[in-house]
N, C-alpha and C. Protein backbone atom coordinates (compact mmCIF):
# COMPACT_ATOMS: atom_id res chain seq x y z
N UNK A 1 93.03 93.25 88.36
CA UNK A 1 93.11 92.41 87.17
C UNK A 1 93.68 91.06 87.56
N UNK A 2 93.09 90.19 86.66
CA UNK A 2 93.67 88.66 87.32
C UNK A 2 95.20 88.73 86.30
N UNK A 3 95.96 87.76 87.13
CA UNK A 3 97.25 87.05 86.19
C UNK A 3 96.74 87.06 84.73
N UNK A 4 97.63 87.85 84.21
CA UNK A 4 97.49 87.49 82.85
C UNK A 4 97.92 86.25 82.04
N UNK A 5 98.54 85.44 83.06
CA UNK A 5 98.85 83.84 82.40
C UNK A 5 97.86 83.58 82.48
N UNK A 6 96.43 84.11 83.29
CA UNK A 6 95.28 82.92 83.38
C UNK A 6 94.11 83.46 81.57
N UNK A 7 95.22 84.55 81.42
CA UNK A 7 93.89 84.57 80.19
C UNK A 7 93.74 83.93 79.57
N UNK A 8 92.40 83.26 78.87
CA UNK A 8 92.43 82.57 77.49
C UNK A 8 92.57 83.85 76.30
N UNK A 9 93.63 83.81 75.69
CA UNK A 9 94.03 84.34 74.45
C UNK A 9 93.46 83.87 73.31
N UNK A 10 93.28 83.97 72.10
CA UNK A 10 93.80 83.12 71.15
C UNK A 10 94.98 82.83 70.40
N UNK A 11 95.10 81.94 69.63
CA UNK A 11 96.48 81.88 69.02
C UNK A 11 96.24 82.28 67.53
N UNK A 12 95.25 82.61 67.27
CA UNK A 12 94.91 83.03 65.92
C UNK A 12 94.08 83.85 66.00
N UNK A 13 94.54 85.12 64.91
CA UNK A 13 93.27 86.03 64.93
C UNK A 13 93.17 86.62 63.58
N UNK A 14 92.14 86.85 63.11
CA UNK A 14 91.65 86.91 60.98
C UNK A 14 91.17 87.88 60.41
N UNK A 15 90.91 88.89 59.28
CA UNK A 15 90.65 89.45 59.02
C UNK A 15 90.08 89.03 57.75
N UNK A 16 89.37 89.54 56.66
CA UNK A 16 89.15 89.22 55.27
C UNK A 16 90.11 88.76 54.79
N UNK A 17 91.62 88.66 54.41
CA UNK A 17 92.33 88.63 53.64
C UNK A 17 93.44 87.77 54.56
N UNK A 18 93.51 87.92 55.30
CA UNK A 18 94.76 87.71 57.07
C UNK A 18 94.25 86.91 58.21
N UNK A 19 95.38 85.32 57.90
CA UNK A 19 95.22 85.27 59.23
C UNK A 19 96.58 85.58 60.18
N UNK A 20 96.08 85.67 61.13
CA UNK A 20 97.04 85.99 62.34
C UNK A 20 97.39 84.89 63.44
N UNK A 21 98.70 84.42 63.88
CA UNK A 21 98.55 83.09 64.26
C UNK A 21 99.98 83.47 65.28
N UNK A 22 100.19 82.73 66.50
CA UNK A 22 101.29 82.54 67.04
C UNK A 22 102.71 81.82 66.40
N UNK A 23 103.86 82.26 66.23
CA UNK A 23 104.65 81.45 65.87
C UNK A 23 104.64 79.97 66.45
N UNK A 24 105.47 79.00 66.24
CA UNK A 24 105.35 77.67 66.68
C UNK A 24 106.76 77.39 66.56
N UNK A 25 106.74 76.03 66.96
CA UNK A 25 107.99 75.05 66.80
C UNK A 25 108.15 75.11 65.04
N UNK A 26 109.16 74.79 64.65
CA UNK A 26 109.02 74.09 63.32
C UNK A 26 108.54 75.41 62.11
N UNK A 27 108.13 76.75 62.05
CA UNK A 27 108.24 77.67 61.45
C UNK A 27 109.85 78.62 61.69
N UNK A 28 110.74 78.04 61.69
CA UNK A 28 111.80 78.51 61.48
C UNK A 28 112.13 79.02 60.14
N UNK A 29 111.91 77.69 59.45
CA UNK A 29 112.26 78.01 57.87
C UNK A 29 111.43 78.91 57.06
N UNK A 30 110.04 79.20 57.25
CA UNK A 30 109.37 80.16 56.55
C UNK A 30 109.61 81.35 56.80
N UNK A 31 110.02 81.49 58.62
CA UNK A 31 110.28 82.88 59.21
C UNK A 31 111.65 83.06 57.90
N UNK A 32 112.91 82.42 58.41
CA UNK A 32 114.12 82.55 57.69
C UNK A 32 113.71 83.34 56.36
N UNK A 33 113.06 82.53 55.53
CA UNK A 33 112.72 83.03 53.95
C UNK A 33 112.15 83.95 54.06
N UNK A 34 111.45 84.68 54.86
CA UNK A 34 110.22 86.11 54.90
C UNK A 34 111.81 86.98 55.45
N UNK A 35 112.40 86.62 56.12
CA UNK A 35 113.30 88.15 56.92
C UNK A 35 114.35 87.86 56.02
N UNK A 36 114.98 86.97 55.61
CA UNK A 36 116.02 87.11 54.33
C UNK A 36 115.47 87.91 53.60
N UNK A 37 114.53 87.62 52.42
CA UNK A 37 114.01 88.63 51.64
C UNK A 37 113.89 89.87 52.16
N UNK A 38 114.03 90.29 53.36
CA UNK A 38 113.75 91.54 53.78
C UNK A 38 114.92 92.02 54.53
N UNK A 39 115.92 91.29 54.50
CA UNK A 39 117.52 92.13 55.45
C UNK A 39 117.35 93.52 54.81
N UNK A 40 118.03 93.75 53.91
CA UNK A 40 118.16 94.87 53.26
C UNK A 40 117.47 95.76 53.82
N UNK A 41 115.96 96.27 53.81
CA UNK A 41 115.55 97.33 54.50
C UNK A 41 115.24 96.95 55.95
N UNK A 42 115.22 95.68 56.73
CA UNK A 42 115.47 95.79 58.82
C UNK A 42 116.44 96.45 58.79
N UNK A 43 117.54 96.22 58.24
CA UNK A 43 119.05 96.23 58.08
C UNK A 43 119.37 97.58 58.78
N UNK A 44 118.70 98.54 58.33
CA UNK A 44 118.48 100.38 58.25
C UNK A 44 118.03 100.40 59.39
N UNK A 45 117.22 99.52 60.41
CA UNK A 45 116.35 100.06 61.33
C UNK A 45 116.98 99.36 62.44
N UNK A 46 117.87 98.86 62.72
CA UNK A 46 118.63 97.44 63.51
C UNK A 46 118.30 97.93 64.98
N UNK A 47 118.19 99.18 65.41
CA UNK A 47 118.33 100.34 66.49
C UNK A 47 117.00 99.26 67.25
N UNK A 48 115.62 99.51 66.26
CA UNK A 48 114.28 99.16 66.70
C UNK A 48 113.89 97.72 66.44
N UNK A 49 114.95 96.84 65.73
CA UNK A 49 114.54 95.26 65.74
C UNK A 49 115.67 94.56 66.52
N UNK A 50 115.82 94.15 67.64
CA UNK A 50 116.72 93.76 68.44
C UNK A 50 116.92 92.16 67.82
N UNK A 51 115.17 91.74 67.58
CA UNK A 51 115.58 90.62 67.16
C UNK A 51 116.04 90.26 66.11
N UNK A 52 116.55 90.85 65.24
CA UNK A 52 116.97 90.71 64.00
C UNK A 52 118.77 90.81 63.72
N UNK A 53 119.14 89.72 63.29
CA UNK A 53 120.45 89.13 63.87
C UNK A 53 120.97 89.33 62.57
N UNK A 54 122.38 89.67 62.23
CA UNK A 54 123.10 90.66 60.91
C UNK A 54 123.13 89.03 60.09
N UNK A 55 122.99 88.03 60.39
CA UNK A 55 123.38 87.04 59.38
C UNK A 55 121.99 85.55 59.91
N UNK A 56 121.17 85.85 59.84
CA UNK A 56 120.13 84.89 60.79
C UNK A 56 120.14 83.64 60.16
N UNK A 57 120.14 82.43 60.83
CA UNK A 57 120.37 80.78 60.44
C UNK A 57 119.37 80.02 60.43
N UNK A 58 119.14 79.01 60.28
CA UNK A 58 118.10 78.40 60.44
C UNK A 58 117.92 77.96 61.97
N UNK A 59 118.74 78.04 62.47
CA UNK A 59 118.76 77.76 63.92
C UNK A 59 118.54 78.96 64.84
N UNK A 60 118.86 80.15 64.41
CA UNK A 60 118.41 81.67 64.72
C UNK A 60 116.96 81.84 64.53
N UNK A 61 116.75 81.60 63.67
CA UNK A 61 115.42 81.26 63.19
C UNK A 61 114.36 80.85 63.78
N UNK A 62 114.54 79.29 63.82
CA UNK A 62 113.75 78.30 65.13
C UNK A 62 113.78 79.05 66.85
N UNK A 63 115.29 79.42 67.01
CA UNK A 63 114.92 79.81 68.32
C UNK A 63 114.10 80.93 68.53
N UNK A 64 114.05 82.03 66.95
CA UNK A 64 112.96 83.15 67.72
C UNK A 64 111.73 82.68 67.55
N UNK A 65 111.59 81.17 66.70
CA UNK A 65 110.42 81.14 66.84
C UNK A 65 109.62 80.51 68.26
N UNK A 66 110.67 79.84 68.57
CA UNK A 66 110.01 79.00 69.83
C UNK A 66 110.19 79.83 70.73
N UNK A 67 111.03 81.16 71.35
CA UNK A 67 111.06 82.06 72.23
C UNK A 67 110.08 82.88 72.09
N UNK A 68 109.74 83.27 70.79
CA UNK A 68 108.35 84.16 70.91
C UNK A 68 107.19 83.65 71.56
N UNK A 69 107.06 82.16 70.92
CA UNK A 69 105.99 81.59 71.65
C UNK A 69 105.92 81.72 72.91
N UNK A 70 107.32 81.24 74.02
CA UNK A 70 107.31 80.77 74.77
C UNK A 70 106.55 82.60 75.52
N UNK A 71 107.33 83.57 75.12
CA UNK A 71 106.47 84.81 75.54
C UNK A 71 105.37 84.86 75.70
N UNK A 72 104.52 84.67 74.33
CA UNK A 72 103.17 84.52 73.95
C UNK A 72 102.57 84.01 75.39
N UNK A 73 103.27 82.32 75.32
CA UNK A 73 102.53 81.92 77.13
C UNK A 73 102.82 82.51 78.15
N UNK A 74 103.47 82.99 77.83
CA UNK A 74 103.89 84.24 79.30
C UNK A 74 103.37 85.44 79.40
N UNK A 75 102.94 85.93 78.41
CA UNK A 75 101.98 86.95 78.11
C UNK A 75 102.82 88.15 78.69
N UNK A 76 104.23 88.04 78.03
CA UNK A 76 105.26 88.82 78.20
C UNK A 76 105.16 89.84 76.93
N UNK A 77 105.01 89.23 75.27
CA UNK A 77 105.01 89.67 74.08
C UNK A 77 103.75 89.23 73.57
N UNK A 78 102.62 89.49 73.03
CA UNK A 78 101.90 88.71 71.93
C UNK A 78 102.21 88.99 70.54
N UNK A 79 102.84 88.03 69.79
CA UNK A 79 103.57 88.01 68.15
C UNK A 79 102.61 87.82 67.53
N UNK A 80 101.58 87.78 66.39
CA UNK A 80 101.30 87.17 65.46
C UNK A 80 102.13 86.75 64.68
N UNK A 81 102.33 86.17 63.42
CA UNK A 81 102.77 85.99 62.29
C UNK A 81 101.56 86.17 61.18
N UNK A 82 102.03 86.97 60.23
CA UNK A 82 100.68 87.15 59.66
C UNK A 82 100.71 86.41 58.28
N UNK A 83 99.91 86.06 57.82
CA UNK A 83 99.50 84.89 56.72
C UNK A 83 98.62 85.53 55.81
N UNK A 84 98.80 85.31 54.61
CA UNK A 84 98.17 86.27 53.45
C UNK A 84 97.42 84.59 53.46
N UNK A 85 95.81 84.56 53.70
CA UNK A 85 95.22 83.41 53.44
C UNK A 85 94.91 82.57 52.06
N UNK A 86 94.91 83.27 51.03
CA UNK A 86 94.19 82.90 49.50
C UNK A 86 95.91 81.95 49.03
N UNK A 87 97.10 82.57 49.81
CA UNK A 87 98.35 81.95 49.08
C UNK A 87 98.98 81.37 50.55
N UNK A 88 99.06 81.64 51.82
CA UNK A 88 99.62 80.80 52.69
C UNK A 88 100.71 81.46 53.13
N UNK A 89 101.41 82.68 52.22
CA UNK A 89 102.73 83.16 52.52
C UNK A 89 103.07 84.18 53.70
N UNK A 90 103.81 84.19 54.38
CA UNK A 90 104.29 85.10 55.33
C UNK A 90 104.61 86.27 55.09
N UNK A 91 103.93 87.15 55.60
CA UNK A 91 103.42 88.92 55.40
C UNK A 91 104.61 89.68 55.96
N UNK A 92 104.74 88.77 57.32
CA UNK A 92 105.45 89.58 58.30
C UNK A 92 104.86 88.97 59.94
N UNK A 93 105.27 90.05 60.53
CA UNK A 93 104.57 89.70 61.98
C UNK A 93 103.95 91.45 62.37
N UNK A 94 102.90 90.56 63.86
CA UNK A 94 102.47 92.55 64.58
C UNK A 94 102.94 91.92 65.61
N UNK A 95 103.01 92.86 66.52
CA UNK A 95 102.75 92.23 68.45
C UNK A 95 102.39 93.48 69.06
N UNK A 96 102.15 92.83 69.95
CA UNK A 96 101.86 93.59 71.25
C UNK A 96 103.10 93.39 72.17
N UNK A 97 103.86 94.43 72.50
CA UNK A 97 105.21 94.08 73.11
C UNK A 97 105.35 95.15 74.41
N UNK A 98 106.61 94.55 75.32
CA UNK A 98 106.34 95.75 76.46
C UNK A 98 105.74 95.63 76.94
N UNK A 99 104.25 94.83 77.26
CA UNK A 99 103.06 95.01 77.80
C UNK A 99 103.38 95.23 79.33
N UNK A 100 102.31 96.52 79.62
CA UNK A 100 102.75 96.47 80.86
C UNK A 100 100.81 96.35 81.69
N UNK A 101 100.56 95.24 82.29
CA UNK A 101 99.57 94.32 82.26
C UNK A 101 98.87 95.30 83.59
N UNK A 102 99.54 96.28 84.42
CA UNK A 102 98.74 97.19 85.58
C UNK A 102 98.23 98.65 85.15
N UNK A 103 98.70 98.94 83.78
CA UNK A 103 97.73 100.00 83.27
C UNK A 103 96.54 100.03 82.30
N UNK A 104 96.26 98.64 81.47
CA UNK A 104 97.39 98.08 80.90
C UNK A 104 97.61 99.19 79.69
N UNK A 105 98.70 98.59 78.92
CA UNK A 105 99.38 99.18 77.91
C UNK A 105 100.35 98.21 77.02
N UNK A 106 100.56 98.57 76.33
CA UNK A 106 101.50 98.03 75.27
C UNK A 106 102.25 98.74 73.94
N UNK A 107 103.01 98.07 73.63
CA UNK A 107 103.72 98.84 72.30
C UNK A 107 103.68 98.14 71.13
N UNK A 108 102.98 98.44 70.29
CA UNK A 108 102.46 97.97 68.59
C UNK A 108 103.73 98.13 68.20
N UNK A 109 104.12 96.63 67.95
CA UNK A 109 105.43 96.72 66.57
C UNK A 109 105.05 95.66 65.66
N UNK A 110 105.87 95.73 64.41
CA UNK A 110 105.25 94.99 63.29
C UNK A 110 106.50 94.90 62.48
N UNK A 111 106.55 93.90 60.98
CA UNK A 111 107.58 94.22 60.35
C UNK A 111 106.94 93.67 58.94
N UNK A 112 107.48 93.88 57.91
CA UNK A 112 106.73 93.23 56.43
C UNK A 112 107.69 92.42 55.75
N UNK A 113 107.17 91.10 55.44
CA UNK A 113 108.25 91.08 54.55
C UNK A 113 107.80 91.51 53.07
N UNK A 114 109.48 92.17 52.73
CA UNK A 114 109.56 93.40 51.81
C UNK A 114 109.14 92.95 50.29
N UNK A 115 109.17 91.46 49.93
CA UNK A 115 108.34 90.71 48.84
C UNK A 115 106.77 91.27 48.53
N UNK A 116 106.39 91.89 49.79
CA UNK A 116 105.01 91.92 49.56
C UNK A 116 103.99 93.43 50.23
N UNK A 117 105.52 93.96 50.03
CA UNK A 117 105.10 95.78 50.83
C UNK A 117 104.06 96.31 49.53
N UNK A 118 103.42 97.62 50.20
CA UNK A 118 102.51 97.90 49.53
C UNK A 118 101.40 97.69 49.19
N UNK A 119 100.80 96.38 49.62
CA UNK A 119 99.44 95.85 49.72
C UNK A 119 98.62 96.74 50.84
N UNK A 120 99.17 96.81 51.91
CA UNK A 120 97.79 97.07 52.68
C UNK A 120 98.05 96.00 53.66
N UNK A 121 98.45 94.64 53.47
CA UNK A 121 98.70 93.95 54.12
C UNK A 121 98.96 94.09 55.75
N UNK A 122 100.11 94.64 56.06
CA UNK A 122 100.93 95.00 57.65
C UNK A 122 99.36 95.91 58.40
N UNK A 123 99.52 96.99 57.63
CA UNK A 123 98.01 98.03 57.77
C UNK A 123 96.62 97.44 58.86
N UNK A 124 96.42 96.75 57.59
CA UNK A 124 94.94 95.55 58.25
C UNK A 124 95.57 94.87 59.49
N UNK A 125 96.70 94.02 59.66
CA UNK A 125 97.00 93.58 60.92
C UNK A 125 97.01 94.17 61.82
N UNK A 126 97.91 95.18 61.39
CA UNK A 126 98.25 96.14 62.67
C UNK A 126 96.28 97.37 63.52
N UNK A 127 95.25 97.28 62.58
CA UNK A 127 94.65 97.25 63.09
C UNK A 127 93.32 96.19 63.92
N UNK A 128 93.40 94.77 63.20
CA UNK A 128 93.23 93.74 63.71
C UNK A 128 93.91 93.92 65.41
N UNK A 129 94.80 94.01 65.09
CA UNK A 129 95.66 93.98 66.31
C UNK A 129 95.42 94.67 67.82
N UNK A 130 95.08 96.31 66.71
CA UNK A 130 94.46 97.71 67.92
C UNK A 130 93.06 96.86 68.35
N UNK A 131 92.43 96.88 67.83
CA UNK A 131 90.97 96.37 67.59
C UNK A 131 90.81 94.77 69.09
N UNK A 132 91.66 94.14 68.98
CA UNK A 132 92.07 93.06 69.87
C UNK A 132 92.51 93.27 71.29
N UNK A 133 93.48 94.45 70.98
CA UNK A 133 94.13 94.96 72.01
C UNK A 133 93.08 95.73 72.99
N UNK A 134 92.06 96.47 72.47
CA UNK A 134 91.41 97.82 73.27
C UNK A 134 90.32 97.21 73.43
N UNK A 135 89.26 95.62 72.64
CA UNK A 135 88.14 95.23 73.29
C UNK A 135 88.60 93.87 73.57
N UNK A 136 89.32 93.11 73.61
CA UNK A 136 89.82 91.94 74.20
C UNK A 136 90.37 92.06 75.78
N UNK A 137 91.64 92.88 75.58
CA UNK A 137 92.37 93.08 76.24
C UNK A 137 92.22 93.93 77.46
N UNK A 138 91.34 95.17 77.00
CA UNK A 138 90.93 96.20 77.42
C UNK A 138 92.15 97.24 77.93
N UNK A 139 92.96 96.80 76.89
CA UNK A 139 94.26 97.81 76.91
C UNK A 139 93.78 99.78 76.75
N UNK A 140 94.54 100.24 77.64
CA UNK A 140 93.72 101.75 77.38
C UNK A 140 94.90 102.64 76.59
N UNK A 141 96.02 102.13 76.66
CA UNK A 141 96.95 103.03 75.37
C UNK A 141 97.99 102.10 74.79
N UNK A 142 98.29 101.99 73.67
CA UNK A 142 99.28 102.02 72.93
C UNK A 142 99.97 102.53 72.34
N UNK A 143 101.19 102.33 72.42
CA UNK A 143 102.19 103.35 71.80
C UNK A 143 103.11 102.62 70.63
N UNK A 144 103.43 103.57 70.14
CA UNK A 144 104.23 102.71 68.66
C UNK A 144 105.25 103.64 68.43
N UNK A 145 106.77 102.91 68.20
CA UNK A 145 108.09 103.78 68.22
C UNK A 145 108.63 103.64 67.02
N UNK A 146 109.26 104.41 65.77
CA UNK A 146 109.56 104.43 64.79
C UNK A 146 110.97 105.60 64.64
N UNK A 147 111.63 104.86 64.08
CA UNK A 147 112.96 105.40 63.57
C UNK A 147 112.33 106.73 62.89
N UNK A 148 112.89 108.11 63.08
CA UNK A 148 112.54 109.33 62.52
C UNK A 148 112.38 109.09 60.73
N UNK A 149 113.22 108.44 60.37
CA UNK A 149 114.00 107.93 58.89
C UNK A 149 113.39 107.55 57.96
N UNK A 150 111.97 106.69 59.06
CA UNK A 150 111.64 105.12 58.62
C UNK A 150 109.94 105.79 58.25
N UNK A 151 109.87 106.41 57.00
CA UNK A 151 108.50 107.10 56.70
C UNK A 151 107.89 105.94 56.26
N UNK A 152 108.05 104.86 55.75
CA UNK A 152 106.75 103.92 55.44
C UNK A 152 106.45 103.59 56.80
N UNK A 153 107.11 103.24 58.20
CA UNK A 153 106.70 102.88 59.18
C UNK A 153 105.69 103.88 60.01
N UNK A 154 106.28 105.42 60.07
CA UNK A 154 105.40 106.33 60.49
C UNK A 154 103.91 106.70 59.73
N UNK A 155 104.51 106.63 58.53
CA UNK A 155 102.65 106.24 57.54
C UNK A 155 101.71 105.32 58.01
N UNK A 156 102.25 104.06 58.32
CA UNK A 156 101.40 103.17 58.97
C UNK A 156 100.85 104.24 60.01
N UNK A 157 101.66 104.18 61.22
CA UNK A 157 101.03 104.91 62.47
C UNK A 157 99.75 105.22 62.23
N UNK A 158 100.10 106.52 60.95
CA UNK A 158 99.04 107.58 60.90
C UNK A 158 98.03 106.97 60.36
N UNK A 159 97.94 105.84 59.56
CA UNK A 159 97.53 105.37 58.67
C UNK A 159 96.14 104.57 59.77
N UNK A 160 96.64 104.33 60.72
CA UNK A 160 96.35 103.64 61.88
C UNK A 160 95.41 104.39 63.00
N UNK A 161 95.79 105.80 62.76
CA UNK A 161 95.12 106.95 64.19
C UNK A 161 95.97 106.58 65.21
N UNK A 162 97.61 106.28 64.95
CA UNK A 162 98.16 106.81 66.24
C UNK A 162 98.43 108.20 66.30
N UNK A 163 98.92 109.08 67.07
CA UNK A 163 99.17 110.57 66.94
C UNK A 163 100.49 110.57 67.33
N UNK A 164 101.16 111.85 66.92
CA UNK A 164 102.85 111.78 67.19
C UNK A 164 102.52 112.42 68.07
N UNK A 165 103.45 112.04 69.44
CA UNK A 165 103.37 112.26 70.85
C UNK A 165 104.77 113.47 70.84
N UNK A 166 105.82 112.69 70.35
CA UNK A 166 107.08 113.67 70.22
C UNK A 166 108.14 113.15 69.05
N UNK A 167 109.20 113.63 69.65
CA UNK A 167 110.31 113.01 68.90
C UNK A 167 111.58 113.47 69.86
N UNK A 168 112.40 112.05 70.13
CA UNK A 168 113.34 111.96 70.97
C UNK A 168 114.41 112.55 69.69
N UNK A 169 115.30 113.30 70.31
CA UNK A 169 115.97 113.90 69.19
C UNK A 169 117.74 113.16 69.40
N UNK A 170 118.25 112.81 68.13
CA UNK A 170 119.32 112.27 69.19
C UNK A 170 119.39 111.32 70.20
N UNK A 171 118.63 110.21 70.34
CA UNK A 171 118.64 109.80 71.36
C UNK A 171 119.23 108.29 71.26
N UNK A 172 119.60 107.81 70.25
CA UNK A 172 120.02 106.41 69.81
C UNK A 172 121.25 106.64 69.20
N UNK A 173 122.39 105.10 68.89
CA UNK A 173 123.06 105.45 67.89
C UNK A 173 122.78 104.41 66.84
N UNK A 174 122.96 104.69 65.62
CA UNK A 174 122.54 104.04 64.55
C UNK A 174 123.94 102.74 64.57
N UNK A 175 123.88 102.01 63.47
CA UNK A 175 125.12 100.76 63.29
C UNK A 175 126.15 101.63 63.02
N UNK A 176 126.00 102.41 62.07
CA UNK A 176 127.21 103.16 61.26
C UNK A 176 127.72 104.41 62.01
N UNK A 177 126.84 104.66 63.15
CA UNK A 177 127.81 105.28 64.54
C UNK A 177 127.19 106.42 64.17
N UNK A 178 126.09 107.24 63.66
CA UNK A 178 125.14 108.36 63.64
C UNK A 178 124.30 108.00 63.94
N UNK A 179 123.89 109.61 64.76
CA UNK A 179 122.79 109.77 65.61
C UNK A 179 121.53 109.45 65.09
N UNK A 180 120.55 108.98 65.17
CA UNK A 180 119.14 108.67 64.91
C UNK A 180 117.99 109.16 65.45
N UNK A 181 116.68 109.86 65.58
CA UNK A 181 116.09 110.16 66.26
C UNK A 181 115.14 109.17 66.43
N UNK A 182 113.78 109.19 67.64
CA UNK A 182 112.87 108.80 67.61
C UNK A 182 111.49 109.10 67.65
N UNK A 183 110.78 108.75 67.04
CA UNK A 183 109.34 108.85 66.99
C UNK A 183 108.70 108.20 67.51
N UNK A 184 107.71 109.15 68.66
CA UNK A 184 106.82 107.88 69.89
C UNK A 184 105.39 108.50 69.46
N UNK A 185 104.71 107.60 68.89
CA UNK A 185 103.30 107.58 68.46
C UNK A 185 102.22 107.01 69.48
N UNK A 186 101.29 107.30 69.81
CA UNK A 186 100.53 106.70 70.52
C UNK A 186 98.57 106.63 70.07
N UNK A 187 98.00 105.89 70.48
CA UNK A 187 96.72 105.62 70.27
C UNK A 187 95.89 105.01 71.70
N UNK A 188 94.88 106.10 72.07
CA UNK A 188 94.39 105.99 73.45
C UNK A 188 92.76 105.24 73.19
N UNK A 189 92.30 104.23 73.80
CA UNK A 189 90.93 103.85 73.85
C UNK A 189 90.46 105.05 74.14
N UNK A 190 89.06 104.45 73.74
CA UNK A 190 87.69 105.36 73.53
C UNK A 190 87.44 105.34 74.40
């Protein structure tokens, strides 16, 4: 396989309803307003969002946005940010994370903001995403990790055709100092 810096990617990718786009410079403040509205339930999952900071600033903000990118060109993480097109507003994000570029492989994570759960929204990305990943990429598995706890997140999975691989039992500690388990889902090309 060649360097994966030499791929042409895109920085946007669309569905009927969704577009999908790289973070940038200067989307700090929309990120801010999409994950504020949504502390409350990351809040529960803190174990599986590293990036998600207990009090995030506008300057917290900007830097994950310009660090994601800077991934993106490194083809370390690929982030979308996802965009509900008919209104402009921020859904959430998917990525492709972990990638490990000699099997290849990667790990599907995603997040919603919670203004706008229940659409279907995250769903469609997150298979935009598979769909990108397995004929773009020619990724041959993905895996997706979910807090035991976190049943709207494992619905997706299924929702998706990943299959539950296992469950790490015990294997994390939560904020409030209890044990948490994990759920490792996976989805293999055709």
């Amino acid at each position: 396989m060649k360097n994966p810096i030499l791929l042409d990617l895109p920085a946007t990718l669309e569905t009927a309803r969704l577009l999908l786009r790289t973070p940038q410079a200067g989307d700090g403040a929309i990120f801010l307003a999409a994950l504020s509205a949504s502390l409350p339930e990351l809040r529960r999952h803190l174990g599986f969002l590293p990036w998600v900071k207990p009090d995030p600033t506008a300057e917290s903000a900007e830097l994950y946005c310009r660090t994601t990118y800077i991934d993106y060109l490194q083809r370390k993480n690929l982030v979308y940010f996802i965009f509900e097109k008919s209104s402009g507003q921020l859904l959430g994000a998917a990525g492709l994370y972990r990638i490990d570029w000699t099997l290849p492989k990667a790990e599907v994570g995603y997040w919603s903001n919670s203004a706008t759960t229940g659409q279907g929204f995250i769903s469609e990305a997150v298979l935009k995403l598979i769909d990108f990943a397995f004929q773009e990429l020619d990724m041959r598995r993905l895996e997706l990790v979910s807090d035991e706890d976190n049943l709207p997140s494992r619905h997706l999975a299924e929702r998706c055709q990943f299959e539950l691989e296992g469950i790490l039992r015990k294997d994390r500690k939560a904020e409030d100092g209890s044990l948490g388990s994990t759920c490792i889902y996976a989805r293999l090309a055709l």
